[in-house]
C-alpha atoms as a PDB file:
ATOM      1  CA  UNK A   1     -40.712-160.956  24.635  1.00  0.00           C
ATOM      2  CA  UNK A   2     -40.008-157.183  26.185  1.00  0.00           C
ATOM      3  CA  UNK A   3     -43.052-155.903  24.600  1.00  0.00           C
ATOM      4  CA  UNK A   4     -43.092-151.873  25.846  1.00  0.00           C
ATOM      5  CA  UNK A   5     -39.457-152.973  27.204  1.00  0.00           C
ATOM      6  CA  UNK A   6     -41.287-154.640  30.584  1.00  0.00           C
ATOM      7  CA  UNK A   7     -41.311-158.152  31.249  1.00  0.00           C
ATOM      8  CA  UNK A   8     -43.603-158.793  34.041  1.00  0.00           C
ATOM      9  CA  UNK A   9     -43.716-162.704  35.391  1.00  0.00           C
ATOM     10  CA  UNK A  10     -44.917-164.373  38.413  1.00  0.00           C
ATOM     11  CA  UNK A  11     -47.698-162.635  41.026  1.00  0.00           C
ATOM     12  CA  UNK A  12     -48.109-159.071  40.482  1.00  0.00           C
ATOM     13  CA  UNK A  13     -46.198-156.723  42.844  1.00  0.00           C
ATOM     14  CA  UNK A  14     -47.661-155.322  45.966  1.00  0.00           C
ATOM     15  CA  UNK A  15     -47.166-151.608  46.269  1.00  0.00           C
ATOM     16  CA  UNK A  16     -45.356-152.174  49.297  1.00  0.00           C
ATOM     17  CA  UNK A  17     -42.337-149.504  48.973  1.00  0.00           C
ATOM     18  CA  UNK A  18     -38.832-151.497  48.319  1.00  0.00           C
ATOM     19  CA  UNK A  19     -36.096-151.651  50.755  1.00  0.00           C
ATOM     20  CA  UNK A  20     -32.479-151.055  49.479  1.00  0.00           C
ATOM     21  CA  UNK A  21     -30.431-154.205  48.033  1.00  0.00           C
ATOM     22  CA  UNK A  22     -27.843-152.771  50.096  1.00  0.00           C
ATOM     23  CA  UNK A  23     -29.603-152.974  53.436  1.00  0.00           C
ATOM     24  CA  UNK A  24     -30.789-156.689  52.031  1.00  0.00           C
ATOM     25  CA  UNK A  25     -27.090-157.732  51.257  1.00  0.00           C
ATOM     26  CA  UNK A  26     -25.383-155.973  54.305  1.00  0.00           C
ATOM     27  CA  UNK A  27     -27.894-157.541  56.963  1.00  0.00           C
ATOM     28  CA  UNK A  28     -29.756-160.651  55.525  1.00  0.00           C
ATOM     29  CA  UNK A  29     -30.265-162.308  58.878  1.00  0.00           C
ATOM     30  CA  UNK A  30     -32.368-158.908  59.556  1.00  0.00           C
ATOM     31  CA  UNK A  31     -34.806-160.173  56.540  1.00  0.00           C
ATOM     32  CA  UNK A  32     -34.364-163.934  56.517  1.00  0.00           C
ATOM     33  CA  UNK A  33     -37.778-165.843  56.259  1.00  0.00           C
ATOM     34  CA  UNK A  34     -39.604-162.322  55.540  1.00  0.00           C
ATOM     35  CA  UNK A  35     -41.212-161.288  52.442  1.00  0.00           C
ATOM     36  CA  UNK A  36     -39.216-158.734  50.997  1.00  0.00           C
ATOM     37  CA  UNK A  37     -39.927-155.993  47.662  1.00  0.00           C
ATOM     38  CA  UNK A  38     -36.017-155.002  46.717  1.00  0.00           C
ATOM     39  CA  UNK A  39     -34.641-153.833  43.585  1.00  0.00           C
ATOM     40  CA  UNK A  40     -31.405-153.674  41.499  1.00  0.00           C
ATOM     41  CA  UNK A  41     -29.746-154.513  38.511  1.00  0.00           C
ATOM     42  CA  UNK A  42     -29.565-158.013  36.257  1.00  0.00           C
ATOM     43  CA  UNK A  43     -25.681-158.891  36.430  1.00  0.00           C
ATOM     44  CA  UNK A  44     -26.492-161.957  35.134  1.00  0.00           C
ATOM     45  CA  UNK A  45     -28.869-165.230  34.493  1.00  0.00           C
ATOM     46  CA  UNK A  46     -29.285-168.430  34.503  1.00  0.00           C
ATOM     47  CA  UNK A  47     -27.857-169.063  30.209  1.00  0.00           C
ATOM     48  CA  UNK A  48     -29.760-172.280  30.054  1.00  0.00           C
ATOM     49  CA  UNK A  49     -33.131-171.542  30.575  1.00  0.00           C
ATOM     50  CA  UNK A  50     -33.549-168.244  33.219  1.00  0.00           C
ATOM     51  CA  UNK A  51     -34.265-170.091  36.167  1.00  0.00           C
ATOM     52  CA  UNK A  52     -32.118-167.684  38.166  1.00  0.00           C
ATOM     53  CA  UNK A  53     -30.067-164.438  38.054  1.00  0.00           C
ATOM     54  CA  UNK A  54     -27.830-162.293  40.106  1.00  0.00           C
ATOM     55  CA  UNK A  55     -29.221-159.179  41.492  1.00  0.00           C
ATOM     56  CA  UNK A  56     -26.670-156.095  42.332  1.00  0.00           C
ATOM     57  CA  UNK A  57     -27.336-152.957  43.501  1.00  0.00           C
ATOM     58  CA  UNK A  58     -26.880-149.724  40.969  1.00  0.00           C
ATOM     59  CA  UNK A  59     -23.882-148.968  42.199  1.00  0.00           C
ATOM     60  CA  UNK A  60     -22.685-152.975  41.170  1.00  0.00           C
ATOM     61  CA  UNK A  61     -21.567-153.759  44.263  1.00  0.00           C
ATOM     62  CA  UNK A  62     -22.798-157.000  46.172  1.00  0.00           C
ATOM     63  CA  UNK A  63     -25.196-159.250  44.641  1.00  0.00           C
ATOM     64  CA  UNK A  64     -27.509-162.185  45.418  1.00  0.00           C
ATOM     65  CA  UNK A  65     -29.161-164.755  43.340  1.00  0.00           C
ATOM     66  CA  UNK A  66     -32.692-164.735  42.868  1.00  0.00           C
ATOM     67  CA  UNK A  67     -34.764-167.840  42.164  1.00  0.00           C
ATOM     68  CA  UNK A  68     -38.537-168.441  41.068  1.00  0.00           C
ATOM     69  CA  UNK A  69     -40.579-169.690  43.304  1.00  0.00           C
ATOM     70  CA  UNK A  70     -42.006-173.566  42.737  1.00  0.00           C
ATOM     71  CA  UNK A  71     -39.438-172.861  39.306  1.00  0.00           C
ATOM     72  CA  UNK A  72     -43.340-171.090  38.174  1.00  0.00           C
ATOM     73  CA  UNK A  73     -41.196-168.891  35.929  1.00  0.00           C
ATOM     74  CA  UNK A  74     -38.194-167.881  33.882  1.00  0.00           C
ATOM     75  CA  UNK A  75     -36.954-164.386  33.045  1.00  0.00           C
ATOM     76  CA  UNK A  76     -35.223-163.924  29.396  1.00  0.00           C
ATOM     77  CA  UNK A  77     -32.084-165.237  29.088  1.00  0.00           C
ATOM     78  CA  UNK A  78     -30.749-161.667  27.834  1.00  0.00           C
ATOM     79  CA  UNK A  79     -32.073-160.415  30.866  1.00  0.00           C
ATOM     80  CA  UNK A  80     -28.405-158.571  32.109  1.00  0.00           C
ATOM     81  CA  UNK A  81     -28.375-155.234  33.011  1.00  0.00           C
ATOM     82  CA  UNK A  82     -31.857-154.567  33.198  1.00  0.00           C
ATOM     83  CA  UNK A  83     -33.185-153.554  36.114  1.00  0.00           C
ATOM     84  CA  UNK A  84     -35.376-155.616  38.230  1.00  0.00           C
ATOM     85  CA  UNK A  85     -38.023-155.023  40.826  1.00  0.00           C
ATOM     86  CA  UNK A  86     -38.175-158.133  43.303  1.00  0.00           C
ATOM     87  CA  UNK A  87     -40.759-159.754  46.037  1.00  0.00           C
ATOM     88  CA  UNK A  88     -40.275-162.769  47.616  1.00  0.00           C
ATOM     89  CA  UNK A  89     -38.699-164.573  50.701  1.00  0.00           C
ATOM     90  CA  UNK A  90     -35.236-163.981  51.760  1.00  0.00           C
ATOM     91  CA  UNK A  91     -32.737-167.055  52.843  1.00  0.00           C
ATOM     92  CA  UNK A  92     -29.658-167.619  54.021  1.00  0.00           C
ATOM     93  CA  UNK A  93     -28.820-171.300  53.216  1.00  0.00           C
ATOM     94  CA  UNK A  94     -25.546-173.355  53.289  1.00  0.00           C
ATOM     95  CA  UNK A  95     -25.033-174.956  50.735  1.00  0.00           C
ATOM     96  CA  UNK A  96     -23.784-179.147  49.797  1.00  0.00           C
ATOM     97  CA  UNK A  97     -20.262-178.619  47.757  1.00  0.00           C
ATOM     98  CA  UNK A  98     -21.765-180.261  45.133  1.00  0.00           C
ATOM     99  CA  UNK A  99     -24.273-177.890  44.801  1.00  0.00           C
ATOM    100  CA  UNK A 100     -21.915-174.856  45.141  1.00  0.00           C
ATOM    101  CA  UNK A 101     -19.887-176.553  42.345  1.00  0.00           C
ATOM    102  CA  UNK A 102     -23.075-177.060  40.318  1.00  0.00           C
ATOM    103  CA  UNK A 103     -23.946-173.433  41.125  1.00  0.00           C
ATOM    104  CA  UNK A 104     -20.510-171.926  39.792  1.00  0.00           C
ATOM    105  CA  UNK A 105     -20.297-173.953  37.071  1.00  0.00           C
ATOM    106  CA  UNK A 106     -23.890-171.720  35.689  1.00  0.00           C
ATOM    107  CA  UNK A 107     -21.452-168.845  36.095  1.00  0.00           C
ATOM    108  CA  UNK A 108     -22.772-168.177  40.155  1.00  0.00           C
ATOM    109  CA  UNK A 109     -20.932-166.228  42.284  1.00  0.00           C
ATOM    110  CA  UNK A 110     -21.215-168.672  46.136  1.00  0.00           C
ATOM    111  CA  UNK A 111     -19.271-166.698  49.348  1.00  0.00           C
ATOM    112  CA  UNK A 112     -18.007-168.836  52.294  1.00  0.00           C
ATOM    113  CA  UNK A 113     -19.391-168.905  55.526  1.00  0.00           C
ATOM    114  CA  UNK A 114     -17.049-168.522  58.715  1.00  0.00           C
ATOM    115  CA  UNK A 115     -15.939-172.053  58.588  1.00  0.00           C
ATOM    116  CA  UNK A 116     -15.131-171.971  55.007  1.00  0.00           C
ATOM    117  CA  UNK A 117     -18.963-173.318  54.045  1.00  0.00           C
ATOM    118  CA  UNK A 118     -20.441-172.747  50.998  1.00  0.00           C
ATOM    119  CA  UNK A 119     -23.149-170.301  51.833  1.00  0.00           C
ATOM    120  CA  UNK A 120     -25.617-168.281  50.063  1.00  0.00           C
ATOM    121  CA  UNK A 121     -27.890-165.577  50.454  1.00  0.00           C
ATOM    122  CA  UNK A 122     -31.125-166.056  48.086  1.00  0.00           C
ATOM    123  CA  UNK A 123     -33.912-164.638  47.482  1.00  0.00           C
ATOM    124  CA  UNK A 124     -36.877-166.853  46.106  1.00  0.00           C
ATOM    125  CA  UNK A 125     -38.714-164.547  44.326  1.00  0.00           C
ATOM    126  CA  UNK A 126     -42.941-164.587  43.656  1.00  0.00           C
ATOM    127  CA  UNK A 127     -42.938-162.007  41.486  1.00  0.00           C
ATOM    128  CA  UNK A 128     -40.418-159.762  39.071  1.00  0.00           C
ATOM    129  CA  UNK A 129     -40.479-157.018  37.263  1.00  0.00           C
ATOM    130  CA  UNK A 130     -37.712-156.395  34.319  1.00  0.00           C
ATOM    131  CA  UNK A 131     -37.292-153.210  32.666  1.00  0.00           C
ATOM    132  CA  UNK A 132     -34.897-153.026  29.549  1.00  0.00           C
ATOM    133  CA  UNK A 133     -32.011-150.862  29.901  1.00  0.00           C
ATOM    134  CA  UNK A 134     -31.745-148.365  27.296  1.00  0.00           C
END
């Protein structure tokens, strides 16, 4: 499935140059409904099937969860601690409890809004690149 140790899936990536996961994860308002190319590190995916994983930046701090857009494609599910170039739409969406608790039971990490909300910062993503960590 990693071929040369690239797993490419979804639309091909624009050569649009990436803005810092930092910058994403510090301001997402700043980026919400815009297409965004970002990059970072697998912490984790979805174990099922790889319809989602957890983005951090290099330095492992912060993180967001990614999803496919229209669920068009998976990643591997041994996907952690590659790295992973992004593009897709950025959202900040509260969330039902019941999907938070859904969420966190896959292992997803959900913060909490100013009213105690579950909210969530995701990025639906067209198209991703993996590379293997080596």
């Amino acid at each position: 499935e990693w071929g040369e140790g690239v797993v490419k899936r979804g639309e091909p990536l624009s050569a649009t140059p990436p803005t810092e996961l930092a910058s994403v994860l510090k301001t997402p308002a700043d980026f919400a409904g815009k297409t965004v190319k970002t990059e970072g590190v697998v912490a984790k995916a979805c174990s099922k099937k790889g319809c989602w994983m957890e983005l951090q930046t290099a330095a492992g701090e912060g993180g967001m969860r990614v999803s496919f857009k229209d669920y068009a494609f998976f990643v591997p599910l041994d996907a952690a601690g590659s790295k992973a170039v992004i593009e897709g739409t950025v959202e900040v969406k509260t969330l039902s409890k019941e999907d938070a608790a859904h969420l966190e039971g896959e292992g997803a990490k959900i913060g909490r809004n100013a009213k105690g909300e579950p909210q969530e910062l995701a990025f639906v993503a067209s198209g991703v690149e993996l590379t293997r960590a080596n």
